[in-house]
N, C-alpha and C. Protein backbone atom coordinates (compact mmCIF):
# COMPACT_ATOMS: atom_id res chain seq x y z
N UNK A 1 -127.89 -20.03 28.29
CA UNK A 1 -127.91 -21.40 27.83
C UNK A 1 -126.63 -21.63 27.04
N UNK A 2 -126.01 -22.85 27.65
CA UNK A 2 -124.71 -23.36 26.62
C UNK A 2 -125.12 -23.62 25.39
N UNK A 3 -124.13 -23.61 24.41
CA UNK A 3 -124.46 -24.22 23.18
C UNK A 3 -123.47 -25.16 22.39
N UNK A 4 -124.03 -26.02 22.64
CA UNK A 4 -123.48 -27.90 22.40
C UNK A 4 -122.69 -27.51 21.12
N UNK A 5 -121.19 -28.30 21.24
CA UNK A 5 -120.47 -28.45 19.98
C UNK A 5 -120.38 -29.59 19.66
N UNK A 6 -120.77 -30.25 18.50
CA UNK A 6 -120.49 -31.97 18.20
C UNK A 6 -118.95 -31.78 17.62
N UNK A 7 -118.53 -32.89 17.27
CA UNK A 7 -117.32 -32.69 16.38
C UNK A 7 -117.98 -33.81 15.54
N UNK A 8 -119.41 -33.94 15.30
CA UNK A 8 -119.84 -34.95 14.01
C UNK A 8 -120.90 -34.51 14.06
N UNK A 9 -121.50 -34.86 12.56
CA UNK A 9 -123.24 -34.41 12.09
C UNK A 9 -123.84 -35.84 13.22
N UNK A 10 -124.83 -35.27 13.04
CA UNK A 10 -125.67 -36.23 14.18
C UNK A 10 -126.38 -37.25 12.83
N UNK A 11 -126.75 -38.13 12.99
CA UNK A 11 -127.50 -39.47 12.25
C UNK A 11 -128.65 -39.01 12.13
N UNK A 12 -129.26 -40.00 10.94
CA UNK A 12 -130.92 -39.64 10.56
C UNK A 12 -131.38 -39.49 11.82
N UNK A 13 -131.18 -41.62 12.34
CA UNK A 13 -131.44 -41.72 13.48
C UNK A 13 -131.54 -40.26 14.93
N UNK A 14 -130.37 -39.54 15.08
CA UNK A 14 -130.57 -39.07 16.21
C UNK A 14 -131.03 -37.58 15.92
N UNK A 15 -131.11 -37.28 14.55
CA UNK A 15 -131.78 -36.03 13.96
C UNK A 15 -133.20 -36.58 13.76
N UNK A 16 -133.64 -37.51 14.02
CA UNK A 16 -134.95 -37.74 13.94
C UNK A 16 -135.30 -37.54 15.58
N UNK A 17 -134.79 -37.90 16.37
CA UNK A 17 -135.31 -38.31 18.11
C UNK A 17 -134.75 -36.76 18.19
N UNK A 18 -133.73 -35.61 18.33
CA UNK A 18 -133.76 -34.80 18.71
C UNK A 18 -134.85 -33.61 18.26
N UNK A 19 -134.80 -33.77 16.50
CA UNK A 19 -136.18 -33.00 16.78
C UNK A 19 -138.06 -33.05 17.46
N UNK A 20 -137.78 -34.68 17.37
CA UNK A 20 -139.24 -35.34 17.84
C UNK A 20 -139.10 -34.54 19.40
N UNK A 21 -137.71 -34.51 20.08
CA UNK A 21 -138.13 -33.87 21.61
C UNK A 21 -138.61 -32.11 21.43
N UNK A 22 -137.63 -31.82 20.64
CA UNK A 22 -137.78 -30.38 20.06
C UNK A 22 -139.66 -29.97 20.04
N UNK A 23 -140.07 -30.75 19.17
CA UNK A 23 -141.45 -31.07 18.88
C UNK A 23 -142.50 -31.10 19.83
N UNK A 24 -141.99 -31.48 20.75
CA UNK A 24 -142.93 -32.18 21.94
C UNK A 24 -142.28 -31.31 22.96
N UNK A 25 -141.18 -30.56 22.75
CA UNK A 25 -141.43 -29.19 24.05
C UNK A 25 -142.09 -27.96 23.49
N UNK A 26 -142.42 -27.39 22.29
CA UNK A 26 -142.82 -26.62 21.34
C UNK A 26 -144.41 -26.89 21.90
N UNK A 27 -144.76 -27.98 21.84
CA UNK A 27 -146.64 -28.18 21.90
C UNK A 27 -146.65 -28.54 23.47
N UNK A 28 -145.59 -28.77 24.33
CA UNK A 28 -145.79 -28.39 25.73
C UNK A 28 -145.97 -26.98 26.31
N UNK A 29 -144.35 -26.19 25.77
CA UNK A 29 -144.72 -24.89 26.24
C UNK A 29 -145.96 -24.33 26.96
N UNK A 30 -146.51 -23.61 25.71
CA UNK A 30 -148.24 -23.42 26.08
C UNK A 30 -148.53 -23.52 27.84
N UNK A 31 -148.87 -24.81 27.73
CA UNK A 31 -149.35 -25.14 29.23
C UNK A 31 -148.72 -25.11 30.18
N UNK A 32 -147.04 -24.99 29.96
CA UNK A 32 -146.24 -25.14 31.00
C UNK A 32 -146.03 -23.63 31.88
N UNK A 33 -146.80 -22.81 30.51
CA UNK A 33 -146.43 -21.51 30.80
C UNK A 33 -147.79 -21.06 31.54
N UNK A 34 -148.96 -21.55 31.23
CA UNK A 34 -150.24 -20.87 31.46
C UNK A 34 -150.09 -21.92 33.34
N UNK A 35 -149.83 -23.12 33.28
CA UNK A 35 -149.45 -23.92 34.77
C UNK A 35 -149.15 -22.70 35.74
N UNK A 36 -147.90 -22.17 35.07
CA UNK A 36 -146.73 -20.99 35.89
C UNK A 36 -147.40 -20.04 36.21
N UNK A 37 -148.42 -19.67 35.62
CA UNK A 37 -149.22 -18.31 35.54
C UNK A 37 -150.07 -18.43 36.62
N UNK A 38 -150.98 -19.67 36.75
CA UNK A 38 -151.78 -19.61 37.53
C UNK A 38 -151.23 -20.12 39.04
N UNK A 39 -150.12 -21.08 39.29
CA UNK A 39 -148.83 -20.79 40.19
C UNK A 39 -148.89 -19.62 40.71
N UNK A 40 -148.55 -18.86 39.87
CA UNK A 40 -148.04 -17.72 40.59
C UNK A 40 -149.39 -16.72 41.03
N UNK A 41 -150.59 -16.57 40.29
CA UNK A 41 -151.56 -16.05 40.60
C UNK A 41 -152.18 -16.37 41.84
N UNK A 42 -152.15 -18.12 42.20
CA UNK A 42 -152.36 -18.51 43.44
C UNK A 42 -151.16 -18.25 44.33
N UNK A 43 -150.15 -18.17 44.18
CA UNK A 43 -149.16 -17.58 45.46
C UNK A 43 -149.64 -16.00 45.78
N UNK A 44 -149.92 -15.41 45.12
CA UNK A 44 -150.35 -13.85 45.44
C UNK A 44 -151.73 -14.17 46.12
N UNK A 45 -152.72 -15.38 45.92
CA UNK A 45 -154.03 -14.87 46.83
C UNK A 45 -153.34 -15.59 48.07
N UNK A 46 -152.57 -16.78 48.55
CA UNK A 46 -152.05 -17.00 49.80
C UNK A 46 -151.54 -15.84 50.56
N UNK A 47 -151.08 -15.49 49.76
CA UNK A 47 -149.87 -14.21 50.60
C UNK A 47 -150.91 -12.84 50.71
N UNK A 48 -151.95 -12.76 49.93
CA UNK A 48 -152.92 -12.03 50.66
C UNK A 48 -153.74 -12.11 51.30
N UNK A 49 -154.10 -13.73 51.30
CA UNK A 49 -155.04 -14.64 52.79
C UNK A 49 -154.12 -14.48 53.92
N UNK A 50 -153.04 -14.72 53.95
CA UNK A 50 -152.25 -14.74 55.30
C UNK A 50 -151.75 -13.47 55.88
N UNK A 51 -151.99 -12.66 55.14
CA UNK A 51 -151.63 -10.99 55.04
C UNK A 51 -153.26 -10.43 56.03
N UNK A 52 -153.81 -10.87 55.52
CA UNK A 52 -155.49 -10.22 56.14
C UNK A 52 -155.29 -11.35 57.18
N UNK A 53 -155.08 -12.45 57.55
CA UNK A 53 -155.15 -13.28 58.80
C UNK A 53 -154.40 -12.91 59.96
N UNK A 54 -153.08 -11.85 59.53
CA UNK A 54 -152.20 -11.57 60.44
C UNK A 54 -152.68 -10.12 60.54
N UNK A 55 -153.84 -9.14 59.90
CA UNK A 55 -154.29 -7.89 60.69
C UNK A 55 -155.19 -8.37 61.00
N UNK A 56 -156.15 -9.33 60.83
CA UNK A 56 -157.29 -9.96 61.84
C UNK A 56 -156.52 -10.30 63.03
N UNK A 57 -155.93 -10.65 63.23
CA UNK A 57 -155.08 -11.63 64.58
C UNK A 57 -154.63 -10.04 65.19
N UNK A 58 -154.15 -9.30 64.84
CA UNK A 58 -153.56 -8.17 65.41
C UNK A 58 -154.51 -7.50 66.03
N UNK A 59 -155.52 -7.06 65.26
CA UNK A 59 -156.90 -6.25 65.51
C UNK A 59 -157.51 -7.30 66.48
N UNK A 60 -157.15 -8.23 66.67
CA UNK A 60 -157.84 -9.11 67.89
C UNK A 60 -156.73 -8.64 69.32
N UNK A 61 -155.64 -8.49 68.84
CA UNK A 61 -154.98 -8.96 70.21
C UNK A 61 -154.38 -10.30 70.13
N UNK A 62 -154.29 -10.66 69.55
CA UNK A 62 -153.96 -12.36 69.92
C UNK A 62 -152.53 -12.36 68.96
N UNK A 63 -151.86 -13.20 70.11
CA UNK A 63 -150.31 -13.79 69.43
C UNK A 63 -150.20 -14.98 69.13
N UNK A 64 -149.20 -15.43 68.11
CA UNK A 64 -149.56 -16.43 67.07
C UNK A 64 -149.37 -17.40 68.26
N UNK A 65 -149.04 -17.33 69.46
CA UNK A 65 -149.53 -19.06 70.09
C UNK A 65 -151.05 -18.89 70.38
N UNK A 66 -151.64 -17.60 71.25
CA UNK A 66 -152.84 -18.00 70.88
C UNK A 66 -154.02 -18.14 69.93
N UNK A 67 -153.36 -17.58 68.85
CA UNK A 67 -154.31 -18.25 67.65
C UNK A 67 -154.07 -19.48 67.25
N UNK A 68 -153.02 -20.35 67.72
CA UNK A 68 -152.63 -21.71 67.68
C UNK A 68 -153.41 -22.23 68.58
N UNK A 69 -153.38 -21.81 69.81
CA UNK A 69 -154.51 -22.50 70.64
C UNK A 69 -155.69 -22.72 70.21
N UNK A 70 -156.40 -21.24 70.02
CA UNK A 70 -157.55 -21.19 69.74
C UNK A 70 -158.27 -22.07 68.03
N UNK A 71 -157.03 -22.11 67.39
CA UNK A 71 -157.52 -23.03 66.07
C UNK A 71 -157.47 -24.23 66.30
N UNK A 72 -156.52 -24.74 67.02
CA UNK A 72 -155.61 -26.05 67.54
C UNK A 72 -154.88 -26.32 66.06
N UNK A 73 -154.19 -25.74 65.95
CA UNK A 73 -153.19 -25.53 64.87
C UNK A 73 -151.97 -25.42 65.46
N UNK A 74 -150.92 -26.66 64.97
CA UNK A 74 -149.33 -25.97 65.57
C UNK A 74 -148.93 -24.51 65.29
N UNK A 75 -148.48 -24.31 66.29
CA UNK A 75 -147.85 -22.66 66.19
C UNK A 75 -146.70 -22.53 64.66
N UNK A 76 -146.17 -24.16 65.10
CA UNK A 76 -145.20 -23.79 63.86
C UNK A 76 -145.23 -24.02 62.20
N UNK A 77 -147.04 -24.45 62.45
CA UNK A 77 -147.45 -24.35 60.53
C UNK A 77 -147.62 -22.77 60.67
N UNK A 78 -148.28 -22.35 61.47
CA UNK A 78 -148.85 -21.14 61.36
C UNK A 78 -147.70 -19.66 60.68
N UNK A 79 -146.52 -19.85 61.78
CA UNK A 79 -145.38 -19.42 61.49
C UNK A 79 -144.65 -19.27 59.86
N UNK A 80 -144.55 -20.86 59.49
CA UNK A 80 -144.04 -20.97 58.53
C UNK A 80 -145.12 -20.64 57.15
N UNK A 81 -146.50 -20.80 57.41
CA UNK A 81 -147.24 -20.19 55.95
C UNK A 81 -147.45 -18.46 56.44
N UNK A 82 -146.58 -17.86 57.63
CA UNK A 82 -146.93 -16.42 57.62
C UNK A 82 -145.82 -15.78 57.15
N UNK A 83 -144.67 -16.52 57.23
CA UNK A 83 -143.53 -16.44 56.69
C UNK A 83 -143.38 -16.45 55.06
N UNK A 84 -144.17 -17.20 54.53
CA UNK A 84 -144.46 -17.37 53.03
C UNK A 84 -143.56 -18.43 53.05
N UNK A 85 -143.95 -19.38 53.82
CA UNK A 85 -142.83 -20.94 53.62
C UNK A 85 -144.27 -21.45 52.54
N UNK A 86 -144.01 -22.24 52.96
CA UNK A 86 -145.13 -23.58 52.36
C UNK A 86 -146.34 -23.57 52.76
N UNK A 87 -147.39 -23.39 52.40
CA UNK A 87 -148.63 -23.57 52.83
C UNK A 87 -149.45 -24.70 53.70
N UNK A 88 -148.64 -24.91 54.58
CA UNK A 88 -148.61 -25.86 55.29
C UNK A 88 -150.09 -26.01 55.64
N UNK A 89 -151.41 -24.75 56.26
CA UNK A 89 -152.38 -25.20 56.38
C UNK A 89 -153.63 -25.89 55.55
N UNK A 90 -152.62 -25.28 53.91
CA UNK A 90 -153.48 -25.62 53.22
C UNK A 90 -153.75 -26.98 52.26
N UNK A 91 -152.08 -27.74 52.58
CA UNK A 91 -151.77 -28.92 52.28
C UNK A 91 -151.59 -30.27 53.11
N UNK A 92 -151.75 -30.07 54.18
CA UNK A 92 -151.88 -31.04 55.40
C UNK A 92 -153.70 -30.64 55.64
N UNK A 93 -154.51 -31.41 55.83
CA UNK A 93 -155.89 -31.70 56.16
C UNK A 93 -155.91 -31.45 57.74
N UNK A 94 -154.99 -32.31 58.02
CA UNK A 94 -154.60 -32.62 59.88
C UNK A 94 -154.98 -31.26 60.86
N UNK A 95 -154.00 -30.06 59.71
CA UNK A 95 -153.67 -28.54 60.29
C UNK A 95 -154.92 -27.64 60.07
N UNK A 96 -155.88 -28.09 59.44
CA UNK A 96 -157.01 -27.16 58.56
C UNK A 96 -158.32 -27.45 59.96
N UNK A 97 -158.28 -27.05 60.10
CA UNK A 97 -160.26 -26.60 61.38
C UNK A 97 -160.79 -25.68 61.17
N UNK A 98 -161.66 -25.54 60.06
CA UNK A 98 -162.08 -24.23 59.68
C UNK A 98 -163.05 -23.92 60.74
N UNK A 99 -164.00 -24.95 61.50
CA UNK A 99 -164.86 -24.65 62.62
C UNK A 99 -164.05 -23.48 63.93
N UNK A 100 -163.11 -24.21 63.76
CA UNK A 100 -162.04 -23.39 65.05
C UNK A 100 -162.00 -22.35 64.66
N UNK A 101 -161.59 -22.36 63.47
CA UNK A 101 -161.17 -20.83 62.75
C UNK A 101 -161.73 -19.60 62.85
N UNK A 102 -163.19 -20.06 62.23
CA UNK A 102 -164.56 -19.43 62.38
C UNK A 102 -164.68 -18.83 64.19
N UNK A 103 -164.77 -19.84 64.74
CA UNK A 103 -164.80 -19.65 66.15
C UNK A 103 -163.94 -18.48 66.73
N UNK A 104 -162.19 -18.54 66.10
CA UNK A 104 -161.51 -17.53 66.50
C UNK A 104 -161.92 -16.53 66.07
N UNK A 105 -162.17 -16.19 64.79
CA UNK A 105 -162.39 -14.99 64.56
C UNK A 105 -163.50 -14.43 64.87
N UNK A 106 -164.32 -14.73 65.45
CA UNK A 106 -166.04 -14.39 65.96
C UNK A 106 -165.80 -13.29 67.75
């Protein structure tokens, strides 16, 4: 982190508004940090849902177009949340058929 040089004292005025932000990231922290935590706690159960979906799919036999078929899921959400892109099935509704799903894996 840089560290700001004035070549003047700052005003009541702007020594009042800089610590009021000071203030109000101090009593944010907290949550911003416990947010991050659980962020990241949910990226580790994706990446171990899609981790067990790709030795289910293996232990089947099936290649990611036909588990695209068989879910009716584009091949290329499938790709990109096995990749650890974006969770594409789990944020589009459109991509989600859990009936299919069920179905494939049976």
């Amino acid at each position: 982190m840089q560290r700001i040089v004035r070549d003047r004292r700052l005003t009541s005025e702007e020594a009042a508004t800089y610590n009021a932000v000071r203030a109000q990231l101090d009593a944010e922290l907290p949550e911003l940090i416990a947010r991050h935590q659980q962020h990241m706690a949910s990226l580790g159960q994706l990446e171990s849902l899609f981790s067990q979906l790709k030795e289910t799919r293996e232990a089947k036999g099936l290649s990611l177009s036909e588990l695209a078929q068989l879910t009716s899921t584009d091949q290329s959400a499938l790709r990109t949340s096995r990749r650890g892109g974006a969770p594409i099935l789990l944020l589009k509704p459109s991509y989600a058929r859990p009936k299919h799903l069920a179905n494939a894996w049976s």
